[in-house]
C-alpha atoms as a PDB file:
ATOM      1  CA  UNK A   1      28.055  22.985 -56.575  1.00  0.00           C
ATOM      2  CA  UNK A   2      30.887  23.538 -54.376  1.00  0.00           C
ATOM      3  CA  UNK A   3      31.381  21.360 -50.848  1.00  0.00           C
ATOM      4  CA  UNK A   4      30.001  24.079 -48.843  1.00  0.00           C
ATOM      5  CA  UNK A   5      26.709  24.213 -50.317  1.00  0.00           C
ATOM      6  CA  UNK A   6      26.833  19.592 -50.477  1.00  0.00           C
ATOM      7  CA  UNK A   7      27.417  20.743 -46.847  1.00  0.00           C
ATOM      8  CA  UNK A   8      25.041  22.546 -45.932  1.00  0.00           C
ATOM      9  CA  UNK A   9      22.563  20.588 -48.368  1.00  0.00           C
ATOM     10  CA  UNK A  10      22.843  17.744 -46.158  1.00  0.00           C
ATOM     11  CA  UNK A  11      22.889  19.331 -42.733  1.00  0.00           C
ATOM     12  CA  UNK A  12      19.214  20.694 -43.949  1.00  0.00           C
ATOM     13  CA  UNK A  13      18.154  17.125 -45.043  1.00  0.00           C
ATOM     14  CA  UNK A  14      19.136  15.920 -41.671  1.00  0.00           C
ATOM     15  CA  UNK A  15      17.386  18.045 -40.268  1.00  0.00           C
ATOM     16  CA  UNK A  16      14.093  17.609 -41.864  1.00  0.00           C
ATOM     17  CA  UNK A  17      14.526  13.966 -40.905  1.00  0.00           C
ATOM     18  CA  UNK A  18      15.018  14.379 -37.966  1.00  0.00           C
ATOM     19  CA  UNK A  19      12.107  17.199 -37.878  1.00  0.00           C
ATOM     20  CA  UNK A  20       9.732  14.764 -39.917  1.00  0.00           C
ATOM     21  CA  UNK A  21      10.729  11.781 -36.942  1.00  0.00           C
ATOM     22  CA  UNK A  22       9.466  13.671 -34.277  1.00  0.00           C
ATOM     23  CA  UNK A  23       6.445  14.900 -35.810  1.00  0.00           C
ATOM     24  CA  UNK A  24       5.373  11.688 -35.824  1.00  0.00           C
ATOM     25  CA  UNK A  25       5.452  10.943 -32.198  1.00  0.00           C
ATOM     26  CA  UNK A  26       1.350  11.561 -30.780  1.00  0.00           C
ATOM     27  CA  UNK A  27       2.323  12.729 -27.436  1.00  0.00           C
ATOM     28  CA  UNK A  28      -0.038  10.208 -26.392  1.00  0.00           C
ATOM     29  CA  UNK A  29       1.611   9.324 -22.956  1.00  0.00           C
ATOM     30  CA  UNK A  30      -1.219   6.898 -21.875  1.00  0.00           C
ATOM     31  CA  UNK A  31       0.344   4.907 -24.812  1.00  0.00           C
ATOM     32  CA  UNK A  32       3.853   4.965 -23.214  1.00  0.00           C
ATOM     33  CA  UNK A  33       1.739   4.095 -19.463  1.00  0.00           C
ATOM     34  CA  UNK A  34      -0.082   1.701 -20.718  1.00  0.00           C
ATOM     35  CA  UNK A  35       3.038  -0.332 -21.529  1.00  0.00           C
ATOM     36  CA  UNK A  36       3.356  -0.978 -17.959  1.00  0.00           C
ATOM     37  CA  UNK A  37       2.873  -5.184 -17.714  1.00  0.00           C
ATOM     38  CA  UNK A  38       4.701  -5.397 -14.144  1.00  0.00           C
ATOM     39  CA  UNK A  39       2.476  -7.011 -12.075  1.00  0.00           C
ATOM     40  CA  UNK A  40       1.861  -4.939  -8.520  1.00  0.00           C
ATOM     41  CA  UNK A  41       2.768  -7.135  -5.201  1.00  0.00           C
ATOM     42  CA  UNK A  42       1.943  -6.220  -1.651  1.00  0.00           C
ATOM     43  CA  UNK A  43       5.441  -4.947  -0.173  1.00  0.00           C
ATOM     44  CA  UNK A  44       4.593  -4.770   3.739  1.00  0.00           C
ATOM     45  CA  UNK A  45       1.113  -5.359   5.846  1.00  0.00           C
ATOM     46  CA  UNK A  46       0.621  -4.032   9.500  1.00  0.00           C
ATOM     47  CA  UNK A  47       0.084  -5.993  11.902  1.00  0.00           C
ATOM     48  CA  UNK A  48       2.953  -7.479  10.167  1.00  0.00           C
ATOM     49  CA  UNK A  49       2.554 -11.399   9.652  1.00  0.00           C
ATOM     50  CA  UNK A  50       3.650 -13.268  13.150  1.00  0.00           C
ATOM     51  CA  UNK A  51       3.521 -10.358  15.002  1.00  0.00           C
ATOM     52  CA  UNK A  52       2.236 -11.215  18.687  1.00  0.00           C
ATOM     53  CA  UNK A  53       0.328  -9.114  21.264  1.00  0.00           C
ATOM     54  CA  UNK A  54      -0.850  -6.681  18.587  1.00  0.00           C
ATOM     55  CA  UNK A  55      -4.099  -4.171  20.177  1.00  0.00           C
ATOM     56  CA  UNK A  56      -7.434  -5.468  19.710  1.00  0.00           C
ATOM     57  CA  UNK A  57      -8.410  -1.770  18.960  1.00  0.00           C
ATOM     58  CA  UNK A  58      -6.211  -1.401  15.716  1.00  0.00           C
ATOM     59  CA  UNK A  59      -5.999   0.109  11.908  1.00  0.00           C
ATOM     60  CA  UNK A  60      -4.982  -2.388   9.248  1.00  0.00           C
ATOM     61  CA  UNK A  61      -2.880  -0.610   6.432  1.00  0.00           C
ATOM     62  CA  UNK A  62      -1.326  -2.585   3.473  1.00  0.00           C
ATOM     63  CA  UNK A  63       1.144  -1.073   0.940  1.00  0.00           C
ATOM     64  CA  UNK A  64       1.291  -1.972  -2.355  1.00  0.00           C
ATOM     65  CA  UNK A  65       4.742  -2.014  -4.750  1.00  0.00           C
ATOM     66  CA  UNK A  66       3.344   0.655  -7.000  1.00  0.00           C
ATOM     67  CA  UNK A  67       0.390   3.416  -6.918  1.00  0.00           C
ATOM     68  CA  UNK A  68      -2.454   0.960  -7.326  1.00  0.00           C
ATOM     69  CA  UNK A  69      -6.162   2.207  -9.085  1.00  0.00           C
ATOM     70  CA  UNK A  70      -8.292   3.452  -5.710  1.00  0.00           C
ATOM     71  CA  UNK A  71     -11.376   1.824  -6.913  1.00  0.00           C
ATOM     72  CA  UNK A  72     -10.271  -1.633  -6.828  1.00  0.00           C
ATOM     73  CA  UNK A  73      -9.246  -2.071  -3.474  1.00  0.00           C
ATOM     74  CA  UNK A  74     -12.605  -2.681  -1.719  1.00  0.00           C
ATOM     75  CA  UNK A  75     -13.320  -4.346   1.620  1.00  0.00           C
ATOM     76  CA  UNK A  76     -16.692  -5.736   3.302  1.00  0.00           C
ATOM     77  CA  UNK A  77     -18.860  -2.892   5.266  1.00  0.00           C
ATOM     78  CA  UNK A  78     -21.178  -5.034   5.495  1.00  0.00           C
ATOM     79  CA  UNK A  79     -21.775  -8.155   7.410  1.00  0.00           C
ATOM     80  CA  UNK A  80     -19.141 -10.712   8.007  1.00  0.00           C
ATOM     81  CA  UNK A  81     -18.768 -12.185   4.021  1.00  0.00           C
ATOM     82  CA  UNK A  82     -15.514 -12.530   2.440  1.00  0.00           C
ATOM     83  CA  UNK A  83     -16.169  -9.912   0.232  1.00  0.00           C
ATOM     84  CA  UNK A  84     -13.440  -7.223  -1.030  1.00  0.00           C
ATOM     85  CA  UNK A  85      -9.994  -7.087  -2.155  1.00  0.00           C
ATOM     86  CA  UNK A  86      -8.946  -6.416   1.477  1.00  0.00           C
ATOM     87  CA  UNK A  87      -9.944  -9.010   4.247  1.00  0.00           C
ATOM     88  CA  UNK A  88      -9.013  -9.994   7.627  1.00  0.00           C
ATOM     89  CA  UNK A  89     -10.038 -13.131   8.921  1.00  0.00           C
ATOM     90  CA  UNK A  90      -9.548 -15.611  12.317  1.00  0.00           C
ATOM     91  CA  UNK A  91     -11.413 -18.716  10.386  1.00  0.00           C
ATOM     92  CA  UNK A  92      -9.297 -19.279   7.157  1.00  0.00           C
ATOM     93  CA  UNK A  93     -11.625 -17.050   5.495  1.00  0.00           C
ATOM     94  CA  UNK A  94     -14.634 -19.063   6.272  1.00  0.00           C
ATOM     95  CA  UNK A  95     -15.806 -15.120   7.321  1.00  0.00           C
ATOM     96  CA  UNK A  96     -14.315 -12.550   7.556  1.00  0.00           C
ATOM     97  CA  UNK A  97     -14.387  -9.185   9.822  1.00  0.00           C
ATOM     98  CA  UNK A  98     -16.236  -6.568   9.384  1.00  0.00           C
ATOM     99  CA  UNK A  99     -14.517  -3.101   8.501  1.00  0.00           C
ATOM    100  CA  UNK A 100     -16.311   0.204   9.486  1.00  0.00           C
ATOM    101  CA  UNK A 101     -15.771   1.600   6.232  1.00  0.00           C
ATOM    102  CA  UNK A 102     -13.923   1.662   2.926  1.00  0.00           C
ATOM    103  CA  UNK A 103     -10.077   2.051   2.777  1.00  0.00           C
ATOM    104  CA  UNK A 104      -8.809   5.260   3.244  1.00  0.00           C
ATOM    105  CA  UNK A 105      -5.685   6.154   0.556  1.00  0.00           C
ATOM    106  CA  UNK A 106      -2.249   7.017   1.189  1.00  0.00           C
ATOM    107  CA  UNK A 107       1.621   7.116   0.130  1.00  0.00           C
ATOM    108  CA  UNK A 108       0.289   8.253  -3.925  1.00  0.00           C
ATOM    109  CA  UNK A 109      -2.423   5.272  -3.906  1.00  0.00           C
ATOM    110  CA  UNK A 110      -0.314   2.887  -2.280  1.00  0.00           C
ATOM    111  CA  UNK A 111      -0.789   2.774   1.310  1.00  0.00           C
ATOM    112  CA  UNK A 112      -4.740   1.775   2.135  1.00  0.00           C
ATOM    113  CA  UNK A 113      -5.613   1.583   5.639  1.00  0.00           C
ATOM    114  CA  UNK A 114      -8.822  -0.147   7.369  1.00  0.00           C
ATOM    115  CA  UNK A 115     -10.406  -0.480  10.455  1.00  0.00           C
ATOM    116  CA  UNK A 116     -12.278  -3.055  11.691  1.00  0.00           C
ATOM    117  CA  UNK A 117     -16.001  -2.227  12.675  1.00  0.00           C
ATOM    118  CA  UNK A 118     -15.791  -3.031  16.530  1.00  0.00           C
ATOM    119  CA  UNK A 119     -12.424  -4.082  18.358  1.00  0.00           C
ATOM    120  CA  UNK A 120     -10.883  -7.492  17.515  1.00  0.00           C
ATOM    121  CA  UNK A 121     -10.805 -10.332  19.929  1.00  0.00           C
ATOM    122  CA  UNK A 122      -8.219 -10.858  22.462  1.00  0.00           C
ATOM    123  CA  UNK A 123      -5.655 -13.926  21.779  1.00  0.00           C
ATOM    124  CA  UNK A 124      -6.619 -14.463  18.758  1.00  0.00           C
ATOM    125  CA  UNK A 125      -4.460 -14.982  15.243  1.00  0.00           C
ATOM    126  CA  UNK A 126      -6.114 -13.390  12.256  1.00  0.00           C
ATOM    127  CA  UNK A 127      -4.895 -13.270   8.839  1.00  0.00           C
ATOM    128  CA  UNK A 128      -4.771 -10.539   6.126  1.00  0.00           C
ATOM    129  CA  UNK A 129      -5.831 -11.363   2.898  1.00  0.00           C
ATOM    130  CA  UNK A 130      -5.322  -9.882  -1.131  1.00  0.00           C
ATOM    131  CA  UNK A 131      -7.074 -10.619  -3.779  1.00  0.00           C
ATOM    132  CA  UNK A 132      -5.933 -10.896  -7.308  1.00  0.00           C
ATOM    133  CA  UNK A 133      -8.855  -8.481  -8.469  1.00  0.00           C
ATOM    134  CA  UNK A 134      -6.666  -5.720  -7.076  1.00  0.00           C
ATOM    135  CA  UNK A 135      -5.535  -3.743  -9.490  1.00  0.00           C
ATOM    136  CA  UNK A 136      -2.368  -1.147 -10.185  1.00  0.00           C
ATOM    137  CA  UNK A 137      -3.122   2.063 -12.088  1.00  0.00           C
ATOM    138  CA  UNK A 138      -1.905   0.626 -15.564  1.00  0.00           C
ATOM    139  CA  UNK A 139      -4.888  -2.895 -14.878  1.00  0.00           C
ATOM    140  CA  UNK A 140      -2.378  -4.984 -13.881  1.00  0.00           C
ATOM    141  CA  UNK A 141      -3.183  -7.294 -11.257  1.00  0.00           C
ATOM    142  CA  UNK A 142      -1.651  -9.382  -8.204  1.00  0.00           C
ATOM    143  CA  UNK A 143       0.061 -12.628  -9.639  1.00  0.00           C
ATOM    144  CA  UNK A 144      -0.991 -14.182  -6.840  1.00  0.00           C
ATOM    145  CA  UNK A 145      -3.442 -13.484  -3.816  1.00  0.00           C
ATOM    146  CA  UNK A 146      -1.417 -12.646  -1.079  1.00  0.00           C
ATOM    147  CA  UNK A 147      -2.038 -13.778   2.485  1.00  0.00           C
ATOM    148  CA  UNK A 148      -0.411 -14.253   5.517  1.00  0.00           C
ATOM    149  CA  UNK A 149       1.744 -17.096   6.055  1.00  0.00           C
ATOM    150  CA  UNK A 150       1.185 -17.064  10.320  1.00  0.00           C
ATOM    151  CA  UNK A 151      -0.870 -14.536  10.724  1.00  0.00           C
ATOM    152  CA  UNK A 152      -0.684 -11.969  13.547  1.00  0.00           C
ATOM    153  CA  UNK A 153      -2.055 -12.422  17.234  1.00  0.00           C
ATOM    154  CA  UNK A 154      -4.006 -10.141  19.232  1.00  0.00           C
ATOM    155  CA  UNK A 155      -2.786  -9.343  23.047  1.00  0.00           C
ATOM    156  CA  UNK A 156      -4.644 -11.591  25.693  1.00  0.00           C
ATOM    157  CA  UNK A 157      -6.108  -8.879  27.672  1.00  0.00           C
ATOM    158  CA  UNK A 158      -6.168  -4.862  27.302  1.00  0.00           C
ATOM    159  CA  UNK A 159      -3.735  -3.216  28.706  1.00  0.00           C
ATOM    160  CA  UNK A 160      -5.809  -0.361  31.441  1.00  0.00           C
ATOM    161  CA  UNK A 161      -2.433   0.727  33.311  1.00  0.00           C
ATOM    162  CA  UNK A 162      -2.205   4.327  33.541  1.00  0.00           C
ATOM    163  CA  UNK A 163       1.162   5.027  32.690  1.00  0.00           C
ATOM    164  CA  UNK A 164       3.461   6.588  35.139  1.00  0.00           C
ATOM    165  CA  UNK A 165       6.249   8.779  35.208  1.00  0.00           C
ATOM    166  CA  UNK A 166       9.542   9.075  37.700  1.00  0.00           C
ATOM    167  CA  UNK A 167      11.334  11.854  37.771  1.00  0.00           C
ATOM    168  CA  UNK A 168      14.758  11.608  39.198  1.00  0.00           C
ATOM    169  CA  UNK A 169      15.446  15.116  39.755  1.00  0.00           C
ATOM    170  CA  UNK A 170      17.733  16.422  42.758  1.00  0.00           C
ATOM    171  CA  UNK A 171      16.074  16.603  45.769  1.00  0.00           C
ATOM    172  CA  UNK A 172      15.094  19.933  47.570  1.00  0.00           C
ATOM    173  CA  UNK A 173      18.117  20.460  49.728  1.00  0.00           C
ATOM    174  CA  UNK A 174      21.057  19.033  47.183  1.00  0.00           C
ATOM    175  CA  UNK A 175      23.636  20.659  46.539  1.00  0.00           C
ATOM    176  CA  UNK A 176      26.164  21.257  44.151  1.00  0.00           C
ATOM    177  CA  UNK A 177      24.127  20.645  41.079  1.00  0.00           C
ATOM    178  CA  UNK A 178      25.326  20.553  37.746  1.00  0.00           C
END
C-alpha cells in the first residue's frame, strides 16, 4: 500500500468517527433545557420598594431574571387571603389585597402585571410579595421568597387638578419675531 492510499485510509476512518459521533446525538433539546439549575430571582418590582406618593389607582408589574412558566405565577381574585405567588399587602401579610384578575404576561414570560380589584388606600405602605412556588420555564424555583424590604407608600390624597398649560408665545402686536 503506498502513503497515499494509508492517507486517504485514514482520512475515511476519521470521518466515519466523526460521522458515527454525531449520529449519536438525539436532538433531544429539552435534554440540553432541562439542564438549566439557575434559580430565577425577581430583577425589578413597580412601585419600586420605598417609593413614596405612588397613585392609589395603580398596576403592579414584577419582572423576573428569566422567562418564567405562565402558570405558576398566580395571585388571589378572590377575597382578601394570602393566596398566590404574587401578593400585595399593608398588614405583613396578615391579608392581602385583592387583584381584579390574574396576571397578564409580558417581556417573553417575564414581565407579569396586576391590578388591584378597587383603588388602594391613600398614605398607606404596602408591600409586594414572591413566593418560592414560582417557577422559571426549566421548574426551577425562587431561592428565596422575595419581598419588599420598605415597601412603597401610596400618595395622601388624589391629585383632581386639571392640568394647565401656558403658552408664552409673542403677543399680537410684537414685532420682529424670529
Amino acid at each position: 500500500m503506498n502513503l497515499g492510499n494509508k492517507k486517504s485510509n485514514l482520512l475515511i476512518l476519521l470521518a466515519a468517527f466523526i460521522v458515527e459521533g454525531c449520529g449519536n446525538f438525539s436532538g433531544n433539546y429539552d435534554e440540553i433545557e432541562s439542564s438549566d439549575t439557575i434559580e430565577p430571582f425577581v430583577s425589578s418590582t413597580y412601585p419600586s420598594d420605598s417609593a413614596l406618593s405612588v397613585s392609589p389607582n395603580l398596576s403592579m408589574t414584577v419582572t423576573f431574571s428569566e422567562a418564567m412558566d405562565t402558570t405558576t405565577i398566580t395571585t388571589n381574585s378572590t377575597g382578601t387571603s394570602c393566596s398566590g405567588t404574587l401578593q400585595l399587602s399593608s398588614d405583613s401579610f396578615s391579608t392581602c389585597v385583592q387583584m381584579s384578575s390574574t396576571p397578564s404576561v409580558s417581556n417573553s414570560n417575564r414581565t407579569f402585571t396586576i391590578d388591584p380589584a378597587s383603588n388602594l388606600s391613600f398614605n398607606t405602605t404596602y408591600k409586594v410579595k414572591v413566593t418560592t412556588d414560582a417557577k422559571d420555564s426549566a421548574g426551577n424555583t425562587l431561592a428565596n421568597a422575595y419581598t419588599h424590604s420598605s415597601g412603597f407608600t401610596t400618595s395622601s390624597t388624589l391629585d383632581t387638578t386639571a392640568p394647565t398649560v401656558t403658552l408664552t408665545i409673542p403677543a399680537d402686536n410684537a414685532s420682529s419675531v424670529s
